[in-house]
C-alpha atoms as a PDB file:
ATOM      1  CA  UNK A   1      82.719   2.268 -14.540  1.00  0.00           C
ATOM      2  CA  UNK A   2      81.900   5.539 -15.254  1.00  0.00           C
ATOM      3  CA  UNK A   3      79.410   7.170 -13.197  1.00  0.00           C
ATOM      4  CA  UNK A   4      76.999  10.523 -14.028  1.00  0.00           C
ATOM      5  CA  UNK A   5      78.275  12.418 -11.878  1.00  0.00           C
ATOM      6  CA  UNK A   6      82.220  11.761 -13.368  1.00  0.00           C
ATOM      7  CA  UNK A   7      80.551  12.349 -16.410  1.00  0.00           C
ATOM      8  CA  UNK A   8      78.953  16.161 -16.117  1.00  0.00           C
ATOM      9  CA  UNK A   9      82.136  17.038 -13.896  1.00  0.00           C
ATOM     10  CA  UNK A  10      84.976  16.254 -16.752  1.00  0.00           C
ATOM     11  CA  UNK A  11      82.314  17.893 -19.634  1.00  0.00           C
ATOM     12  CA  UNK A  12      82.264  21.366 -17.338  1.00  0.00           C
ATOM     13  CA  UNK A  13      85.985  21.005 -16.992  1.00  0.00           C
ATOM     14  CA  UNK A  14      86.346  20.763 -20.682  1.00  0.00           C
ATOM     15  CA  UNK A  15      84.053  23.432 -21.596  1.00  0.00           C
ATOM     16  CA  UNK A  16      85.423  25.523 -18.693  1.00  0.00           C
ATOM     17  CA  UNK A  17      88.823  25.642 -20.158  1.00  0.00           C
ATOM     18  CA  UNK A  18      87.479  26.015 -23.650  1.00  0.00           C
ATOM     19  CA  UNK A  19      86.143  29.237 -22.097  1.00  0.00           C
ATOM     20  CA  UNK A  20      89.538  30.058 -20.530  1.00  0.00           C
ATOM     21  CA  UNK A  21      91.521  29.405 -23.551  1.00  0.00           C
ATOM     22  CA  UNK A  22      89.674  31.477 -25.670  1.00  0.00           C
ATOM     23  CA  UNK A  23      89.437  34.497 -22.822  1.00  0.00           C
ATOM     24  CA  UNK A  24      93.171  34.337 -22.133  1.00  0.00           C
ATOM     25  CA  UNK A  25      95.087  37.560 -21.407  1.00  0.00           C
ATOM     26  CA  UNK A  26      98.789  37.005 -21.457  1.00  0.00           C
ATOM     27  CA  UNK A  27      99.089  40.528 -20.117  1.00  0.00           C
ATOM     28  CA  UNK A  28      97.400  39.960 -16.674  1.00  0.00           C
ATOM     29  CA  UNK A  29      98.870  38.517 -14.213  1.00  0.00           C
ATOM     30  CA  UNK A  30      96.491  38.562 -11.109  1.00  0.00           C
ATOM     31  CA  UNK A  31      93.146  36.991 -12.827  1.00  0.00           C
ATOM     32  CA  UNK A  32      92.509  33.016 -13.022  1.00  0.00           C
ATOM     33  CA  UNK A  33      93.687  33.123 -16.908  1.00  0.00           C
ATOM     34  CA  UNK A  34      96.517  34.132 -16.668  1.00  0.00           C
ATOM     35  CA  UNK A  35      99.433  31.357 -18.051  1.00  0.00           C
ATOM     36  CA  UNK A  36     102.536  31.148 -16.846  1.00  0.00           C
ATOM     37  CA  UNK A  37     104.891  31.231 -19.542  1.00  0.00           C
ATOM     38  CA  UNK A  38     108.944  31.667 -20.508  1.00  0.00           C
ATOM     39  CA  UNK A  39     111.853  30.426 -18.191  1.00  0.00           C
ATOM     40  CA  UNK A  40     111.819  30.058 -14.586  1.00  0.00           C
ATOM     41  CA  UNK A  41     113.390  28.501 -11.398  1.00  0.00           C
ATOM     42  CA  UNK A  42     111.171  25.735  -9.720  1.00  0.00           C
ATOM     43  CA  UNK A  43     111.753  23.223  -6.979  1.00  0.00           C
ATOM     44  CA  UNK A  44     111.638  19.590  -7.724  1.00  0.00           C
ATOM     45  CA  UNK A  45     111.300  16.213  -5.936  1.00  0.00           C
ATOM     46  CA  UNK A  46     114.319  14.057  -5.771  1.00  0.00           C
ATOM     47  CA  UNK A  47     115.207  10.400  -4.560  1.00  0.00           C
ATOM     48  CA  UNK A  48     116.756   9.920  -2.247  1.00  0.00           C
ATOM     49  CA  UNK A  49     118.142   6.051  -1.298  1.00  0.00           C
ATOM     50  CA  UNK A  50     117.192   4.255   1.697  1.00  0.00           C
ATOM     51  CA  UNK A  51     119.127   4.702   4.590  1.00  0.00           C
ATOM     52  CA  UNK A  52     119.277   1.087   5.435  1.00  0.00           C
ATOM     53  CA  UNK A  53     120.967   0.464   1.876  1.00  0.00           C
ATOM     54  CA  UNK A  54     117.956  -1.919   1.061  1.00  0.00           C
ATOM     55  CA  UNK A  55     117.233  -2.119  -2.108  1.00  0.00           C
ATOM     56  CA  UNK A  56     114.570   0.644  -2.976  1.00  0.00           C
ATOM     57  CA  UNK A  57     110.928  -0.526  -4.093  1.00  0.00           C
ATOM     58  CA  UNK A  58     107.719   0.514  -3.206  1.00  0.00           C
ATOM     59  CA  UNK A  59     103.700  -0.699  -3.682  1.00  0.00           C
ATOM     60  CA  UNK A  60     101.693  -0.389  -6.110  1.00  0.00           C
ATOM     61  CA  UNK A  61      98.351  -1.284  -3.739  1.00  0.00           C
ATOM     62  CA  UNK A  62      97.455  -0.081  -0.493  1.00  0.00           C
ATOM     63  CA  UNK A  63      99.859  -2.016   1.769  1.00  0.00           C
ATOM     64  CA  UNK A  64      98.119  -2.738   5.587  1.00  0.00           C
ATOM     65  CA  UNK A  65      98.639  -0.401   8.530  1.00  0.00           C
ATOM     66  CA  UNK A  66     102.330  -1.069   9.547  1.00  0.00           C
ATOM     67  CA  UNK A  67     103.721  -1.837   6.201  1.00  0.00           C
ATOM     68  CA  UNK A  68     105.582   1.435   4.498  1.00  0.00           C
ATOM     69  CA  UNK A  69     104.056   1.907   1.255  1.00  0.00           C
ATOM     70  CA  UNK A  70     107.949   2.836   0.143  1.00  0.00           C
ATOM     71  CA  UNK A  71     111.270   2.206   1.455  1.00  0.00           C
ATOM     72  CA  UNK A  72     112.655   4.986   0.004  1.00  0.00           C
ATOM     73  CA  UNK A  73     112.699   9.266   0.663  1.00  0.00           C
ATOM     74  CA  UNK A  74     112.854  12.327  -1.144  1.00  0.00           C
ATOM     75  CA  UNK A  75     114.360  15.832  -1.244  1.00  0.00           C
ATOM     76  CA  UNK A  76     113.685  19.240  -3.030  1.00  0.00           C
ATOM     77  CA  UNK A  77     116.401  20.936  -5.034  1.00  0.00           C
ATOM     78  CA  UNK A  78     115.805  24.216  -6.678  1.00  0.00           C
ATOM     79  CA  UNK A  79     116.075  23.789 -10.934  1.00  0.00           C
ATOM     80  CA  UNK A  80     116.134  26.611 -13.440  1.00  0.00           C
ATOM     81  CA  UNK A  81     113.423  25.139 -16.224  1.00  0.00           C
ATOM     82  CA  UNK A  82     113.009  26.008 -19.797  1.00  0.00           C
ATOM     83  CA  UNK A  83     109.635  27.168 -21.658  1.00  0.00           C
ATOM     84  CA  UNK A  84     110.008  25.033 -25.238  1.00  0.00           C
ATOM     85  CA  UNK A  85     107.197  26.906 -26.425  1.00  0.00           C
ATOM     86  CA  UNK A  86     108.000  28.363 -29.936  1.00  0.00           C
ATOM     87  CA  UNK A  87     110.969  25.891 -29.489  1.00  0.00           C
ATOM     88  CA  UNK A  88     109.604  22.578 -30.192  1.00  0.00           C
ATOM     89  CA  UNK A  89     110.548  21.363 -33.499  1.00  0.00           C
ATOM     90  CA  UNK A  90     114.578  21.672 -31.698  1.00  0.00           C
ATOM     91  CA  UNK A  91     113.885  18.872 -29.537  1.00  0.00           C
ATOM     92  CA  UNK A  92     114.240  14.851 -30.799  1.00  0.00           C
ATOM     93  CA  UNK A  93     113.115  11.185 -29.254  1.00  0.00           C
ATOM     94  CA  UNK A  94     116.841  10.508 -30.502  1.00  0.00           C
ATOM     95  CA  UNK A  95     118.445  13.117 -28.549  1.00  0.00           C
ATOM     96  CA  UNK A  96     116.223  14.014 -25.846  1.00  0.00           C
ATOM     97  CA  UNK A  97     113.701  11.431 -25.532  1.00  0.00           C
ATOM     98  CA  UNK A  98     110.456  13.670 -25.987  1.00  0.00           C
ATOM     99  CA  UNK A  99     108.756  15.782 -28.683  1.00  0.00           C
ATOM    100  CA  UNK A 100     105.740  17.443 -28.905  1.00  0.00           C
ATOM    101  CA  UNK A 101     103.188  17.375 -31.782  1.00  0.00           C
ATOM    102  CA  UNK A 102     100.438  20.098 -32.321  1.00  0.00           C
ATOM    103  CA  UNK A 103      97.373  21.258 -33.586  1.00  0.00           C
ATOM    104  CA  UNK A 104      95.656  17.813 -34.138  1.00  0.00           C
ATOM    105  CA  UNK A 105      92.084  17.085 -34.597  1.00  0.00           C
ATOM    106  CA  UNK A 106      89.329  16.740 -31.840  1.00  0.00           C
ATOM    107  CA  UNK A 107      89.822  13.354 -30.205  1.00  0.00           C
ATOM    108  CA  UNK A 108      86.381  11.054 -30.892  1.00  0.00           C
ATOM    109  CA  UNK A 109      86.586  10.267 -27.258  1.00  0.00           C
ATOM    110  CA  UNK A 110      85.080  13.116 -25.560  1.00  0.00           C
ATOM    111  CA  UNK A 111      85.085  12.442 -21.882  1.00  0.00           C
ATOM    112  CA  UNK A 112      87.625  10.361 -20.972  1.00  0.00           C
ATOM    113  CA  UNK A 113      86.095   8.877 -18.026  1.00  0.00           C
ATOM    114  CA  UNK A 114      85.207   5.479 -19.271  1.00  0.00           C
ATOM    115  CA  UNK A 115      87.752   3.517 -19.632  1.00  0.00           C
ATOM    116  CA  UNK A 116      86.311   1.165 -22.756  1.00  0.00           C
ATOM    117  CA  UNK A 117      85.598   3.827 -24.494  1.00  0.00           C
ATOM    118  CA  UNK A 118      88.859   5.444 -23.901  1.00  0.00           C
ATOM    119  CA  UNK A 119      90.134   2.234 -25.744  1.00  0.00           C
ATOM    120  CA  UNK A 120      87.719   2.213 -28.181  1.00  0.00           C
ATOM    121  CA  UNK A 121      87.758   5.531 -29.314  1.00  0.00           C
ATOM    122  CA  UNK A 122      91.237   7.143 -27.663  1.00  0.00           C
ATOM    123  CA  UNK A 123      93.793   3.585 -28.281  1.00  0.00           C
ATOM    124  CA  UNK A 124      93.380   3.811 -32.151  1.00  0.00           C
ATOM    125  CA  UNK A 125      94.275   7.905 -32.264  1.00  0.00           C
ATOM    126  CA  UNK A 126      97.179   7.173 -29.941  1.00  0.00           C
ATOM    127  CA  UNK A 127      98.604   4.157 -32.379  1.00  0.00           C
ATOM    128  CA  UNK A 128      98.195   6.047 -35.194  1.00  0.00           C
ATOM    129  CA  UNK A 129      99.999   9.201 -33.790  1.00  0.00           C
ATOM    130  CA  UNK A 130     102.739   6.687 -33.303  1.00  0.00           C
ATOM    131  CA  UNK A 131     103.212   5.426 -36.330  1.00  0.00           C
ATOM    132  CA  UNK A 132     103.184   8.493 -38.047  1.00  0.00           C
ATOM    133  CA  UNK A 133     105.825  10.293 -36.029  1.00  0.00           C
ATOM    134  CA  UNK A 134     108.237   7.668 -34.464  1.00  0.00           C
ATOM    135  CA  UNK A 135     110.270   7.195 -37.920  1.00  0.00           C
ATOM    136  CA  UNK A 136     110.652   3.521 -38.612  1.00  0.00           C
ATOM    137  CA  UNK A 137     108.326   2.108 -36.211  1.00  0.00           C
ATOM    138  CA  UNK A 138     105.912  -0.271 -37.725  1.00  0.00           C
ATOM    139  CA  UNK A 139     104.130  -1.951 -34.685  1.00  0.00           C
ATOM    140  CA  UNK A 140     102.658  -0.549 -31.537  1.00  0.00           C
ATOM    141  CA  UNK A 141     101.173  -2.413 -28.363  1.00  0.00           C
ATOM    142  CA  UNK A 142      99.103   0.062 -25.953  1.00  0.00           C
ATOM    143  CA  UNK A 143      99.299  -1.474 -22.522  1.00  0.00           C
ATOM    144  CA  UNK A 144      97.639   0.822 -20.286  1.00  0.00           C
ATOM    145  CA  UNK A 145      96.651   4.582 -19.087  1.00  0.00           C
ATOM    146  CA  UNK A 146      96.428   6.331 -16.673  1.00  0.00           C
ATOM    147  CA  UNK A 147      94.102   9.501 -15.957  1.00  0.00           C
ATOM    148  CA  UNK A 148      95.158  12.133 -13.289  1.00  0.00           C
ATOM    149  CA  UNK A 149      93.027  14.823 -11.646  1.00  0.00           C
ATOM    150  CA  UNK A 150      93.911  17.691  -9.451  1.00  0.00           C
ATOM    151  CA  UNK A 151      91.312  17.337  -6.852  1.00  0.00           C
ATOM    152  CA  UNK A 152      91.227  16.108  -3.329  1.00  0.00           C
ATOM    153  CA  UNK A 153      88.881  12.685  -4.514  1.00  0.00           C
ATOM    154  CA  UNK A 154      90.826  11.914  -7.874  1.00  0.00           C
ATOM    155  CA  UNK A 155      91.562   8.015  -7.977  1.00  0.00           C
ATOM    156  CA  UNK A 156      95.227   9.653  -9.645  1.00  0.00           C
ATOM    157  CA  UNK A 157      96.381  13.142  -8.958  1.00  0.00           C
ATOM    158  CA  UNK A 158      99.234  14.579 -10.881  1.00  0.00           C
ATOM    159  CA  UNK A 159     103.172  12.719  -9.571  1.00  0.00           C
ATOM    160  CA  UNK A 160     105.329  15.533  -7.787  1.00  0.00           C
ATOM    161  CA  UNK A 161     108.283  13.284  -7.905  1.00  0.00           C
ATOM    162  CA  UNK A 162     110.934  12.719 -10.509  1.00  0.00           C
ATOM    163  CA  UNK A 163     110.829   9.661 -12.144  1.00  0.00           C
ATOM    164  CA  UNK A 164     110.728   7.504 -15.197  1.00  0.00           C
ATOM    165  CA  UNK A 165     107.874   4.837 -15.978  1.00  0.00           C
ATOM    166  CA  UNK A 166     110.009   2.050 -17.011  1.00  0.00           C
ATOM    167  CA  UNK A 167     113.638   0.571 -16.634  1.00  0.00           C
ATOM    168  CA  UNK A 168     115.694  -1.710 -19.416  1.00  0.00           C
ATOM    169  CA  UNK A 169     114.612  -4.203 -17.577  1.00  0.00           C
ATOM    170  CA  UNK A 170     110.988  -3.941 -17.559  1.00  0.00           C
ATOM    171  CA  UNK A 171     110.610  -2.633 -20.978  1.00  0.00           C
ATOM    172  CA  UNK A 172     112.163  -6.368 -22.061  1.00  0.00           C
ATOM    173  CA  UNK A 173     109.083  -8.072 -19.668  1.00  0.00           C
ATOM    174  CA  UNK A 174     106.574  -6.019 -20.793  1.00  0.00           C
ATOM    175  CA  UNK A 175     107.720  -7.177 -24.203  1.00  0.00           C
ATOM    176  CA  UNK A 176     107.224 -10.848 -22.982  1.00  0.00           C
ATOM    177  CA  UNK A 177     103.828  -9.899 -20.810  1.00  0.00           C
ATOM    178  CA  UNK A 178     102.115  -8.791 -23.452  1.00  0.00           C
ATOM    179  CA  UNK A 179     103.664 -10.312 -26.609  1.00  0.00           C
ATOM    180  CA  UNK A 180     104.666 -13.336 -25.538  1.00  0.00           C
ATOM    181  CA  UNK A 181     104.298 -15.444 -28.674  1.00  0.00           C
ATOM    182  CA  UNK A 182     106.329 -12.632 -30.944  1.00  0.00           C
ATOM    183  CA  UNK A 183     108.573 -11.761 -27.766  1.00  0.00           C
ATOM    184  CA  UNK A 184     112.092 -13.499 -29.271  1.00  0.00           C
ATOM    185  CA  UNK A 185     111.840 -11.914 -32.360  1.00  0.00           C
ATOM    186  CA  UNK A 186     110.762  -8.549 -31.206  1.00  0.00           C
ATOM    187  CA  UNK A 187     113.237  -8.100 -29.035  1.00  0.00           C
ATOM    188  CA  UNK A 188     116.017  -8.525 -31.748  1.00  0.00           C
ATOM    189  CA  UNK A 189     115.136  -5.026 -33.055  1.00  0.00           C
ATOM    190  CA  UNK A 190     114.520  -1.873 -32.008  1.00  0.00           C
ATOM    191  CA  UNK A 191     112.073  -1.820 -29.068  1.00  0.00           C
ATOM    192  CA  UNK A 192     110.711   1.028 -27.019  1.00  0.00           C
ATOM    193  CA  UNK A 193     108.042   2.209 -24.798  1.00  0.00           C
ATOM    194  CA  UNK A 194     106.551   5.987 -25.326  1.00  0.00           C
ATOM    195  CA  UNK A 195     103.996   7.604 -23.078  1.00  0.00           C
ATOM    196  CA  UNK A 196     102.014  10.050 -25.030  1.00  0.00           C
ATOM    197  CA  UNK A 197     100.900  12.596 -23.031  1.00  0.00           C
ATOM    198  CA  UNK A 198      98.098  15.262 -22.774  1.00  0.00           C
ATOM    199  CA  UNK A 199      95.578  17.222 -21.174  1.00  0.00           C
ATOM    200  CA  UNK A 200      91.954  16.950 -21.021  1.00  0.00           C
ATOM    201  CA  UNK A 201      91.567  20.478 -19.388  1.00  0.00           C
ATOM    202  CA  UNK A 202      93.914  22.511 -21.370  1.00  0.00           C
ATOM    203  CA  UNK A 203      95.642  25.143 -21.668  1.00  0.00           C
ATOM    204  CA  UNK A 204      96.945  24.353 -18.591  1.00  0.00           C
ATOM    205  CA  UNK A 205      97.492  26.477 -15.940  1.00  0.00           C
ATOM    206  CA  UNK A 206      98.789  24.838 -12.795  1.00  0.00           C
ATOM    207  CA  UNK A 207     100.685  21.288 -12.433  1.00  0.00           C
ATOM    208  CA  UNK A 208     102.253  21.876 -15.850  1.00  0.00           C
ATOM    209  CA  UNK A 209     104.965  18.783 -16.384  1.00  0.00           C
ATOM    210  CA  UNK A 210     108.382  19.045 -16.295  1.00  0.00           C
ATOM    211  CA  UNK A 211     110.545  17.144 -18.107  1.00  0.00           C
ATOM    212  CA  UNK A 212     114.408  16.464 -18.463  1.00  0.00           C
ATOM    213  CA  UNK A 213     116.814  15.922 -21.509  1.00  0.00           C
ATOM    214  CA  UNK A 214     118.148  12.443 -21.695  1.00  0.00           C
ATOM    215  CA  UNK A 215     121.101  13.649 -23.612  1.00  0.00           C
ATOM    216  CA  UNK A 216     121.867  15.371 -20.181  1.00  0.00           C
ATOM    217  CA  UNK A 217     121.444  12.738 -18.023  1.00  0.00           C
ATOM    218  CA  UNK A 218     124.255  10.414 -16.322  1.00  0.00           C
ATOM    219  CA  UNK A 219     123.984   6.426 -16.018  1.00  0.00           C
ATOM    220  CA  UNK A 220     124.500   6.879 -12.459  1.00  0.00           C
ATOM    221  CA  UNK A 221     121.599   9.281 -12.154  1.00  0.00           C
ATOM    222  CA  UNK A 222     118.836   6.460 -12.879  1.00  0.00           C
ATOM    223  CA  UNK A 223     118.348   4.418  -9.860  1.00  0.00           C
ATOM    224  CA  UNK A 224     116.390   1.083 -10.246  1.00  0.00           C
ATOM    225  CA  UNK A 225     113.002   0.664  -8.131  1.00  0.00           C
ATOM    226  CA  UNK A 226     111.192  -2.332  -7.764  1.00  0.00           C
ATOM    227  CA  UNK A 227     107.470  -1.889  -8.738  1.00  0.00           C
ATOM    228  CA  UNK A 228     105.603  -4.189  -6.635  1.00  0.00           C
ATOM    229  CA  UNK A 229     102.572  -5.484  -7.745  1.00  0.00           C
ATOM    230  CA  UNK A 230     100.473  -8.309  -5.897  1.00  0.00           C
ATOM    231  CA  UNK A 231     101.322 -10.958  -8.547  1.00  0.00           C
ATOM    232  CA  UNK A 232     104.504  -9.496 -10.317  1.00  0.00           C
ATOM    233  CA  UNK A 233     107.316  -6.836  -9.749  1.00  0.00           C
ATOM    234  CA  UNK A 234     108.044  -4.384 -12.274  1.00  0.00           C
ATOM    235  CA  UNK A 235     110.819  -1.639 -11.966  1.00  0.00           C
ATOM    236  CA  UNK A 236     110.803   2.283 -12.366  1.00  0.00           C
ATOM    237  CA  UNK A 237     113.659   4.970 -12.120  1.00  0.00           C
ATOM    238  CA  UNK A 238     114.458   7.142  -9.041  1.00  0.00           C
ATOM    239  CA  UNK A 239     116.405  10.088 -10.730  1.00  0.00           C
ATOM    240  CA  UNK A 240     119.702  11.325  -8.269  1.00  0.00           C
ATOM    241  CA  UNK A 241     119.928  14.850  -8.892  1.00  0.00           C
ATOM    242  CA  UNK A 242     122.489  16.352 -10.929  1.00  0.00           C
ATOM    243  CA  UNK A 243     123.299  20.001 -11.584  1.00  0.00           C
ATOM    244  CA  UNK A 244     124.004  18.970 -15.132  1.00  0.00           C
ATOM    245  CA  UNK A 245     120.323  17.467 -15.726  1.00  0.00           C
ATOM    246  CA  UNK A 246     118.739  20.321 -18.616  1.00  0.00           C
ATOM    247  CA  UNK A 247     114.827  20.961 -17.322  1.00  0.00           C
ATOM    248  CA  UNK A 248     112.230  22.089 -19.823  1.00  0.00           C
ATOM    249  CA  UNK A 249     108.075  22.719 -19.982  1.00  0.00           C
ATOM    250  CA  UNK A 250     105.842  23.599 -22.443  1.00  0.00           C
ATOM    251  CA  UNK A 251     103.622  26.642 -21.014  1.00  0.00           C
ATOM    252  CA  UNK A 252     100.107  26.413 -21.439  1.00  0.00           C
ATOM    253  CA  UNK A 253      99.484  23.135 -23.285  1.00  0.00           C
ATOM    254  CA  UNK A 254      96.741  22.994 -25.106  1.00  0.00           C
ATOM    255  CA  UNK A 255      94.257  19.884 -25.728  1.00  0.00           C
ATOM    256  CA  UNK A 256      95.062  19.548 -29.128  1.00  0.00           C
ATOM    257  CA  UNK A 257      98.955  19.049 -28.492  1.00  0.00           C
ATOM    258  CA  UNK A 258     100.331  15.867 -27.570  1.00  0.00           C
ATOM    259  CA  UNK A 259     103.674  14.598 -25.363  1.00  0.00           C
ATOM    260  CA  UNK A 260     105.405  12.350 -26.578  1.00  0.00           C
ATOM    261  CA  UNK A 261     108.236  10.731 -23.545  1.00  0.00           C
ATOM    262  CA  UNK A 262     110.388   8.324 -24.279  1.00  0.00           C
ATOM    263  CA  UNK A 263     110.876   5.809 -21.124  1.00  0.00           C
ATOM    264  CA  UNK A 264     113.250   3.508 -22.721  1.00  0.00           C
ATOM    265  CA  UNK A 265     114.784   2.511 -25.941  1.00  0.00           C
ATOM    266  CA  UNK A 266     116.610  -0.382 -27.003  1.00  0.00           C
ATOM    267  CA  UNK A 267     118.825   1.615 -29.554  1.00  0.00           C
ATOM    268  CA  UNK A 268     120.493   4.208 -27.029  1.00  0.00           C
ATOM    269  CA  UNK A 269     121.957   1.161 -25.571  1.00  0.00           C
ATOM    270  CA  UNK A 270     124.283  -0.416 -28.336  1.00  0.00           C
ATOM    271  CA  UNK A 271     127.853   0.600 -28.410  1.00  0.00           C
ATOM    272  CA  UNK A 272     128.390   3.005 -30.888  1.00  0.00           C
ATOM    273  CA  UNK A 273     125.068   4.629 -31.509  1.00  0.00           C
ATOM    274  CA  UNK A 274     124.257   8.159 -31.913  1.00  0.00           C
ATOM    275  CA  UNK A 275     120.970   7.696 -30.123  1.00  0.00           C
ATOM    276  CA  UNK A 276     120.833   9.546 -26.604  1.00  0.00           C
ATOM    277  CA  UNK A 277     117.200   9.066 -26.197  1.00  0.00           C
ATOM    278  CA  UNK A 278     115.557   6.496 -23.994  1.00  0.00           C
ATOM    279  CA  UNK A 279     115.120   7.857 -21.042  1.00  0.00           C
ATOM    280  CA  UNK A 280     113.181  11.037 -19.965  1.00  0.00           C
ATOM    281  CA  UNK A 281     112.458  11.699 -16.481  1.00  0.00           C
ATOM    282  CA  UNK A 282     109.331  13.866 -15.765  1.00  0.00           C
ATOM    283  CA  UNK A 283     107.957  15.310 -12.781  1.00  0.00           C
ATOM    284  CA  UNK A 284     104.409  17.653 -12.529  1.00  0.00           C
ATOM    285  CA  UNK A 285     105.894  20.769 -10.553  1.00  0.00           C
ATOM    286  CA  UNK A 286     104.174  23.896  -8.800  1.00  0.00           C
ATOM    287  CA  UNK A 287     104.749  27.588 -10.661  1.00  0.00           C
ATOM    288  CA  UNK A 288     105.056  29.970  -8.118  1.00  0.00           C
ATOM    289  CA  UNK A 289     103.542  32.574 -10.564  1.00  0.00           C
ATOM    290  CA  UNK A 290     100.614  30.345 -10.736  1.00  0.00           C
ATOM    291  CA  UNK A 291      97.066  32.516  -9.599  1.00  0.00           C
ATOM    292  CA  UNK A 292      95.462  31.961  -6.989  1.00  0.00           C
ATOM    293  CA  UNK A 293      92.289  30.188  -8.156  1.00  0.00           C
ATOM    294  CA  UNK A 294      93.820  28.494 -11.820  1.00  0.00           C
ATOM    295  CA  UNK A 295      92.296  25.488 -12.938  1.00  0.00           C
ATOM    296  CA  UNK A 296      93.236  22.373 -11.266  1.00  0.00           C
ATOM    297  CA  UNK A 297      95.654  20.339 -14.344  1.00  0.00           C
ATOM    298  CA  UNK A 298      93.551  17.002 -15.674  1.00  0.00           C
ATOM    299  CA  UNK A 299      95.721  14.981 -18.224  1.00  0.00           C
ATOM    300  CA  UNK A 300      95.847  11.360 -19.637  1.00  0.00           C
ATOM    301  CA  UNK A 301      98.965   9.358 -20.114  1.00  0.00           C
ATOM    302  CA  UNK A 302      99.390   6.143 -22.433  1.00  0.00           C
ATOM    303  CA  UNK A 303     102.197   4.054 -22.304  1.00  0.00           C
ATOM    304  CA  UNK A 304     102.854   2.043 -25.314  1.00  0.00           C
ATOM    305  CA  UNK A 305     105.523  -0.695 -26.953  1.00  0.00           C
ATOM    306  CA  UNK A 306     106.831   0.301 -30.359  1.00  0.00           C
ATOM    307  CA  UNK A 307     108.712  -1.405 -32.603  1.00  0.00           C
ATOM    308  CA  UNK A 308     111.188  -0.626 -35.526  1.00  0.00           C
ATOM    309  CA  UNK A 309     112.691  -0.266 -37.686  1.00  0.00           C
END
């Protein structure tokens, strides 16, 4: 539960970058307003496969002293990235897998440190978002979220690793986990999970996320992890790096813009369709032309099951 102090820290945070967003300079560069912004080279963090050829997974939970919490490694690779901003409306779900809405309303959850009231007040803005900019869709499921801070004592701190949240295969059980009565007939249409994604701290400043093209992705480049869980196992994507792979960011997001990433989607997968969507691999990333002293990124993620047409 929430507690007071959670409370009065993520109000000053808001407020604080209210203040910020509203004193911004884009001309300086040394003070801790200053944005980032426009197209840049930044290093990323890749998988890289076990070296006993085990099949890769890693723990959700604490494992014991002893017990690797991953099987798995990583490397970093140098990327040139992309600013979208002023770009946006050029990027699809269908081609790329995310888009970005703007300039919506005040959310009627206003701390985002509870987390019923996050579904009571936060679920029903996210559904509706859905429904009115997914084309077609005419059912969504929200299964979970997930807050992340950038400070030392944050239960989640933003991911520095390339991944994506869900694989074919665990988009179909999360179908069944949660829908298990309407499963079989959901699953004959179109089916797909969408995080929607945004700050609580914006415009932000450092941490931005980074996010890759699916149109420019390879079949080969999405390597299956098991997600282990203590009474299930899920999967997630490792990405392999490829030189091909087509990075962007959107500089500076503001609170009232929204994410949208596209983790899977049943469509891209049918011979013959025009849909290269489905799978978006993201990654938070460090700006070297960050300040020194920028506020520390806070964002929420929710991951939801849509449906349709």
């Amino acid at each position: 539960m929430a507690t007071a102090t959670l409370q009065a820290t993520a109000a000053h945070n808001l407020s604080q970058s209210a203040r910020a967003e509203a004193a911004h300079d884009p001309n300086a560069t040394t003070n801790n307003n200053y944005i980032p912004r426009g197209d840049t080279t930044v290093t990323l963090n890749y998988f890289r496969p076990p070296e006993n050829g085990d099949k890769p997974h890693n723990y959700v939970e604490k494992q014991h002293e002893g017990t690797p919490q991953r099987n798995f490694g990583d490397f970093d690779v140098d990327v040139p990235i992309v600013d979208i901003r002023g770009h946006e409306s050029e990027y699809t779900l269908d081609k790329d897998a995310f888009k970005v809405v703007s300039n919506l309303p005040d959310s009627a959850e206003r701390d985002f440190v509870d987390d019923d009231s996050i579904k009571a007040n936060y679920y029903p803005e996210v559904e509706k978002l859905l429904l009115d900019n997914v084309p077609g869709s005419n059912k969504v499921f929200i299964f979970d979220h997930t807050i992340r801070r950038s400070n030392p004592n944050a239960h989640r701190a933003p991911v520095t690793r390339v991944h994506i949240d869900q694989t074919r295969k665990s988009a179909t059980e999360r179908v069944k986990l949660h829908l298990p009565e309407e499963a079989e007939k959901l699953l004959q249409g179109r089916y797909r999970i969408i995080n929607i994604w945004r700050p609580l701290n914006g415009p932000v400043q450092a941490n931005p996320l980074g996010f890759a093209s699916s149109s420019s992705l390879k079949d080969e480049d999405l390597i299956p992890i098991e997600h282990r869980y203590p009474h299930r196992t899920g999967e997630t994507a490792g990405i392999r790096f490829n030189k091909g792979q087509k990075w962007h960011y959107l500089s500076g997001m503001r609170n009232d813009e929204r994410l949208f990433l596209e983790c899977f989607d049943s469509e891209a997968f049918k011979d013959g369709t025009k849909v290269l969507g489905g799978r978006v691999p993201h990654t938070a990333f460090h700006d070297k032309r960050t300040p020194e002293g920028a506020i520390g990124r806070e964002s929420i993620e929710v991951r939801a099951l849509v449906f349709g047409p």
